[in-house]
N, C-alpha and C. Protein backbone atom coordinates (compact mmCIF):
# COMPACT_ATOMS: atom_id res chain seq x y z
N UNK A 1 3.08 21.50 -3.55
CA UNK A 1 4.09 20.69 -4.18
C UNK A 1 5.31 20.64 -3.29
N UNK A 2 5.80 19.17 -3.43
CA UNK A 2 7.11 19.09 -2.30
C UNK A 2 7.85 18.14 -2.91
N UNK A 3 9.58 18.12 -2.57
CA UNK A 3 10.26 17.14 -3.12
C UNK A 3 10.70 16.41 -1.71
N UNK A 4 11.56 15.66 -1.95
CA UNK A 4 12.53 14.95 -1.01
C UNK A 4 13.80 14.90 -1.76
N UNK A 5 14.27 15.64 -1.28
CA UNK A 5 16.00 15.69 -1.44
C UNK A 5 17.20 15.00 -0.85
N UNK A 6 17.65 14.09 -1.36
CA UNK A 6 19.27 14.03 -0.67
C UNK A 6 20.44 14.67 -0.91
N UNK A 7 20.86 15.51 0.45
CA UNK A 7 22.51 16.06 0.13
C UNK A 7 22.97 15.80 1.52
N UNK A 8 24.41 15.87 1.44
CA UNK A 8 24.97 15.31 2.56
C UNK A 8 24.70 13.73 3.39
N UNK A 9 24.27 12.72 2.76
CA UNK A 9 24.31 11.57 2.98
C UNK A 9 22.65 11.92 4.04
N UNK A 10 22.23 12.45 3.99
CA UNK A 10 21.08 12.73 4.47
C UNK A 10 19.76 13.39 3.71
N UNK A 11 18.13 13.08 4.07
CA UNK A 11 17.04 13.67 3.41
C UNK A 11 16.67 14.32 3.71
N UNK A 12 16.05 15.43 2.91
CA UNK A 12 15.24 16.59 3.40
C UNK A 12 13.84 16.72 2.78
N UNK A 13 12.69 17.28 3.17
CA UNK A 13 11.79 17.84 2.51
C UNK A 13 11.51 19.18 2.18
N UNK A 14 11.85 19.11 0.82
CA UNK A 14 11.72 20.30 -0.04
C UNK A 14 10.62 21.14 -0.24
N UNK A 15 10.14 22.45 0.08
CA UNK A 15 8.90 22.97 -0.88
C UNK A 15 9.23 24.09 -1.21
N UNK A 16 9.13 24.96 -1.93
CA UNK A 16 9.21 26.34 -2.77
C UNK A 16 8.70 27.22 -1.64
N UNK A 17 9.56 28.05 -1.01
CA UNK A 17 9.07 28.94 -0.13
C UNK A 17 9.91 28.56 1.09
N UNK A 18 10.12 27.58 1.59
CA UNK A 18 10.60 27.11 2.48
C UNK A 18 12.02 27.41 3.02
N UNK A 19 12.45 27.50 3.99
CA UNK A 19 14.18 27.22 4.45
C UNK A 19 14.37 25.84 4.75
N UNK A 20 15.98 25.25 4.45
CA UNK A 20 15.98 24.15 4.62
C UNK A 20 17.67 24.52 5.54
N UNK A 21 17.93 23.24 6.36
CA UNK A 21 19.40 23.14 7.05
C UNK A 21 19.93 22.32 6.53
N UNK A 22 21.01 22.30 5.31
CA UNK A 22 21.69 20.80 5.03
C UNK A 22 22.73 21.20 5.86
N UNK A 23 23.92 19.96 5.48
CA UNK A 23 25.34 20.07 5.61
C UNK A 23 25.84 20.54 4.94
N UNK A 24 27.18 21.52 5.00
CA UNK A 24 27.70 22.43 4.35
C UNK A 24 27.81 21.85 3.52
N UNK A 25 27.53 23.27 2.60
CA UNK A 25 27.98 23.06 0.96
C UNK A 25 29.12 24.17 0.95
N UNK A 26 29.56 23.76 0.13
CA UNK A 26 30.87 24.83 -0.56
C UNK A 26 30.56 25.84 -2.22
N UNK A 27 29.41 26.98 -1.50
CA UNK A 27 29.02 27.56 -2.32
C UNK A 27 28.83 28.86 -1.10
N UNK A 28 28.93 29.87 -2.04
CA UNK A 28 28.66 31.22 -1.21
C UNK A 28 27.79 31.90 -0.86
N UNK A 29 27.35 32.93 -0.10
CA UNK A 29 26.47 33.37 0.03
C UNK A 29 25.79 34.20 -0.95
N UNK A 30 23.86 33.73 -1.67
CA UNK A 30 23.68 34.78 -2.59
C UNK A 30 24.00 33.66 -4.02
N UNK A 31 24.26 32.37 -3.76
CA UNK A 31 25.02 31.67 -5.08
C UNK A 31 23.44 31.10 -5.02
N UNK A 32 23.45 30.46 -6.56
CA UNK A 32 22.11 29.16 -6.72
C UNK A 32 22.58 28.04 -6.88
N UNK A 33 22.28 26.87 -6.34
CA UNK A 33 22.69 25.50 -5.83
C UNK A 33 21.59 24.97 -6.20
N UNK A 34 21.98 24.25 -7.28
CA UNK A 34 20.88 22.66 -8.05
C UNK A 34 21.25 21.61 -7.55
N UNK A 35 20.26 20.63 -6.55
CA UNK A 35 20.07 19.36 -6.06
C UNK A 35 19.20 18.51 -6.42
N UNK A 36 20.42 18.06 -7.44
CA UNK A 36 19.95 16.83 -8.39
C UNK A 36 19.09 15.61 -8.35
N UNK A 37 19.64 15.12 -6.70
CA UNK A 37 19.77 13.64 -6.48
C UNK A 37 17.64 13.89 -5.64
N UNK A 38 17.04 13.91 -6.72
CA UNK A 38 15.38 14.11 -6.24
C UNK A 38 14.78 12.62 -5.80
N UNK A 39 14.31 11.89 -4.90
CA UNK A 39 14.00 10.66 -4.78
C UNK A 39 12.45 10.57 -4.32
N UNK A 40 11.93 12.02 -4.49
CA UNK A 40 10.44 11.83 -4.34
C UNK A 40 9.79 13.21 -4.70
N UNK A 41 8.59 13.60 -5.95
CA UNK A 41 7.89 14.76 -5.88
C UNK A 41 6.15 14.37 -5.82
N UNK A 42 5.76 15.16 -4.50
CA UNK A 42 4.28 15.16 -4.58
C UNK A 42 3.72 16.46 -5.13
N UNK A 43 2.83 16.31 -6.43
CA UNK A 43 2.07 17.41 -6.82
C UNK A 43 0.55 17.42 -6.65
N UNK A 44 -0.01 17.60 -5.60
CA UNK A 44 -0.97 17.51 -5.62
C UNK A 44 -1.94 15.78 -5.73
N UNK A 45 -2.22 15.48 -6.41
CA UNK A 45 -2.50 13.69 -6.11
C UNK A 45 -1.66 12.99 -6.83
N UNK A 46 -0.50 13.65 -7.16
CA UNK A 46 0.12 12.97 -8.15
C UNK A 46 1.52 12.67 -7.50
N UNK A 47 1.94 11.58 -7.20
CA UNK A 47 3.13 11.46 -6.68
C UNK A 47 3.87 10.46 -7.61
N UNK A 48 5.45 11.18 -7.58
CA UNK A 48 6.19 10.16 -8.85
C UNK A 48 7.04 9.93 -7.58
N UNK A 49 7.75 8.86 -7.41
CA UNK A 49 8.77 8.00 -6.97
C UNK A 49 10.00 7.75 -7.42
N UNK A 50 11.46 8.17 -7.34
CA UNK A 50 12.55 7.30 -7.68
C UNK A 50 13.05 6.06 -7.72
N UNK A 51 13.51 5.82 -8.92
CA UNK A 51 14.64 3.98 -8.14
C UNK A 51 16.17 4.05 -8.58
N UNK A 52 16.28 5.02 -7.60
CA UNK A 52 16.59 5.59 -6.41
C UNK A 52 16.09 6.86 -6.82
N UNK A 53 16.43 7.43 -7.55
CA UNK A 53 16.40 9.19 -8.31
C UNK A 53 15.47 8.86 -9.19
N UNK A 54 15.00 10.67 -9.22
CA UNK A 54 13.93 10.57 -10.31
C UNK A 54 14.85 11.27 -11.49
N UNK A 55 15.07 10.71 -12.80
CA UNK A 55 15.80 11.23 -13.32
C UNK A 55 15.34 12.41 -14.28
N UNK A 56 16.09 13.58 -14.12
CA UNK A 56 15.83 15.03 -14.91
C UNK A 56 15.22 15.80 -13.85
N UNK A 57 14.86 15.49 -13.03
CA UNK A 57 13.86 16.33 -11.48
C UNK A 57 15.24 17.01 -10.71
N UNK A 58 15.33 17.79 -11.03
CA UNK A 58 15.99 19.00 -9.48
C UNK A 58 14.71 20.12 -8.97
N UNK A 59 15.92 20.44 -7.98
CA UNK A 59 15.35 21.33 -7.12
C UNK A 59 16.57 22.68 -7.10
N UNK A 60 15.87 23.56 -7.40
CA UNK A 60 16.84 25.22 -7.17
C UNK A 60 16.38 25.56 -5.84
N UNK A 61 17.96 25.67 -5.61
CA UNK A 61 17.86 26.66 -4.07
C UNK A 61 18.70 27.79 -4.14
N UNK A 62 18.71 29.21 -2.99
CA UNK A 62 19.79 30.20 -3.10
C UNK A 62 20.51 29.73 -1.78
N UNK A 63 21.29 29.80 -1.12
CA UNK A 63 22.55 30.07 -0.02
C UNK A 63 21.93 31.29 0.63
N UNK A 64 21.52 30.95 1.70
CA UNK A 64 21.26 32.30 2.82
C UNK A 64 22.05 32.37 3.74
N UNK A 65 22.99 31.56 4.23
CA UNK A 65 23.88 31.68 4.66
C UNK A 65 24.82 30.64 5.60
N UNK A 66 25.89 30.64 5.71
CA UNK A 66 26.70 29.67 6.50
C UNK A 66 26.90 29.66 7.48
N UNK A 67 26.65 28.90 8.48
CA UNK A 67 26.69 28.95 9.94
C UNK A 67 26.88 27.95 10.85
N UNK A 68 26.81 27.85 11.85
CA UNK A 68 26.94 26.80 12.84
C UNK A 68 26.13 26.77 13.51
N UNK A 69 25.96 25.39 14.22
CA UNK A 69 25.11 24.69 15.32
C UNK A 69 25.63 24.76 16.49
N UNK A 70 24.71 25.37 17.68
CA UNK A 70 25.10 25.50 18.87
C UNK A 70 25.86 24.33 19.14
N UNK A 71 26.92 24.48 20.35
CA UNK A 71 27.64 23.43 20.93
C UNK A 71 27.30 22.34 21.61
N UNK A 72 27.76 21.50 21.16
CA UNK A 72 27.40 19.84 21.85
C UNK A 72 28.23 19.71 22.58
N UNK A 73 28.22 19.65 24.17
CA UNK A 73 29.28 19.03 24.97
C UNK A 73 29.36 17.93 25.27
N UNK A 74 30.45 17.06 25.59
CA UNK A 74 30.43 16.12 25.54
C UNK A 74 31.54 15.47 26.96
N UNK A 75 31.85 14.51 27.96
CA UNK A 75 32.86 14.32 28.62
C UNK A 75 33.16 12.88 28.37
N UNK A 76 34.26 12.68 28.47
CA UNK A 76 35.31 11.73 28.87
C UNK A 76 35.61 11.54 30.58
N UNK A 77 35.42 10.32 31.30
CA UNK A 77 35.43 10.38 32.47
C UNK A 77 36.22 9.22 32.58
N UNK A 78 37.31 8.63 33.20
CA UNK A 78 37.74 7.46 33.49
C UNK A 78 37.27 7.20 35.58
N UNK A 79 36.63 6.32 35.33
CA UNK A 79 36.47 6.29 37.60
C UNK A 79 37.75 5.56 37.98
N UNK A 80 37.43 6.34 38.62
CA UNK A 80 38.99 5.90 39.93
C UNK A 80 40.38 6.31 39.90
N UNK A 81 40.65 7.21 38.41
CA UNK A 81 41.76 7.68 37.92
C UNK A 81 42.01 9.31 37.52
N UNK A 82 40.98 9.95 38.09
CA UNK A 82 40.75 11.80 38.17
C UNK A 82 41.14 12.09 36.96
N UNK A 83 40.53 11.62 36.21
CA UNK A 83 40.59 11.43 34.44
C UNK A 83 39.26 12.09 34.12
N UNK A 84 38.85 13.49 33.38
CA UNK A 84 38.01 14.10 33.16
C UNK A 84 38.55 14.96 32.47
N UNK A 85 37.63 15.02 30.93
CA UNK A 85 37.84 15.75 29.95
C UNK A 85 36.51 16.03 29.58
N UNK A 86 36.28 17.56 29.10
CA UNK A 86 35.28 18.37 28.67
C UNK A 86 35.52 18.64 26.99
N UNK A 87 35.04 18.23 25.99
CA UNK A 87 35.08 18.77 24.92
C UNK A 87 34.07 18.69 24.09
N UNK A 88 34.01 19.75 23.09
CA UNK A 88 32.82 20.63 22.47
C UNK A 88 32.93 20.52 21.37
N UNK A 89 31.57 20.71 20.32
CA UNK A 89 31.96 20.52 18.66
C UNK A 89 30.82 21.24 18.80
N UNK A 90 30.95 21.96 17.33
CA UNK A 90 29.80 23.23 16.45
C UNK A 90 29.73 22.25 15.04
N UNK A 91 28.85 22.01 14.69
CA UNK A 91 28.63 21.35 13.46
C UNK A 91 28.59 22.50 12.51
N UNK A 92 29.06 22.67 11.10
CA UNK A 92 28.49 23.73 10.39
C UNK A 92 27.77 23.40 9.34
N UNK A 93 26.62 24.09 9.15
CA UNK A 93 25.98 23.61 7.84
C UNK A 93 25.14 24.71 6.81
N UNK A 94 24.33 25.02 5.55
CA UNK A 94 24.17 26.16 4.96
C UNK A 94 22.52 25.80 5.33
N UNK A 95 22.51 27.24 5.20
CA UNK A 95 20.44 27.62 5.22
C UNK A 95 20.52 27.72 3.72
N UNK A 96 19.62 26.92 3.04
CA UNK A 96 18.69 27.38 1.73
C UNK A 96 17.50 27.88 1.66
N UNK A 97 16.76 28.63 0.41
CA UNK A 97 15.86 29.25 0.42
C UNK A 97 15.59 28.06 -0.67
N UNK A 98 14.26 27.47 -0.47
CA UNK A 98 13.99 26.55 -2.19
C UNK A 98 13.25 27.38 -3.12
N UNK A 99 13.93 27.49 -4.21
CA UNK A 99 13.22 28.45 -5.06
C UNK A 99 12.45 28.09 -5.75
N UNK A 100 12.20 26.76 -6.44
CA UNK A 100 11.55 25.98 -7.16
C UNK A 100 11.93 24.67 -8.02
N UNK A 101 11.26 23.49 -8.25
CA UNK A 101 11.53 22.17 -8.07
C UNK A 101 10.86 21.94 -10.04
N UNK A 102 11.66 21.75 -10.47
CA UNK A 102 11.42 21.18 -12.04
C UNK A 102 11.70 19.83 -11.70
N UNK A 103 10.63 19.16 -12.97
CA UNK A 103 10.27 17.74 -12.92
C UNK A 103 11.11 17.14 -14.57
C-alpha cells in the first residue's frame, strides 16, 4: 500500500515503513504530522484517485529530524569587468518516518 502526498508545493510517494524528504515543516523532533492533502492511494488492485484530494484519506508521519542539504554553489561572472562572485545555499527540509495511511 502507497499514497501520493502533497506538502510543500511538491509530491511525494508515501508507504508505511518508509523515510520521506519534504520541505521544512515547523514541527519538532519526535512530533506526529498528519498530511491531509492525499491525491492518490494504491491498495493492492485497488486504486482510488483524487479531484484533486481524496477526501478523509491522510497519511501519519513522525519528524526524525531537521536538517539541511549539502551546498549548491553557484557564480556570478560578468566578462570583461573582473566581476566574480561565489555564492552558496543549504536548502533545509524534515526526514519523516510514514507511520500509516487511513482511507
Amino acid at each position: 500500500m502507497y499514497a501520493v502526498v502533497q506538502t510543500g508545493g511538491k509530491q511525494y510517494r508515501a508507504a508505511p515503513g518508509e523515510f520521506i524528504d519534504v520541505e521544512k515543516l515547523s514541527a519538532e523532533v519526535g512530533d506526529s504530522v498528519v498530511l491531509d492533502q492525499v491525491l492518490l492511494v494504491v491498495d493492492g488492485e485497488n486504486v482510488t484517485v483524487g479531484r484533486p484530494v481524496i477526501a478523509g484519506a491522510t497519511v501519519t508521519a513522525k519528524v526524525i529530524g531537521q536538517r539541511r542539504r549539502r551546498k549548491v554553489l553557484f557564480f556570478h561572472y560578468v566578462p570583461k569587468k573582473r566581476e566574480r562572485k561565489r555564492h552558496g545555499h543549504r536548502q533545509p527540509y524534515t526526514r519523516l518516518l510514514i507511520e500509516d495511511i487511513h482511507m
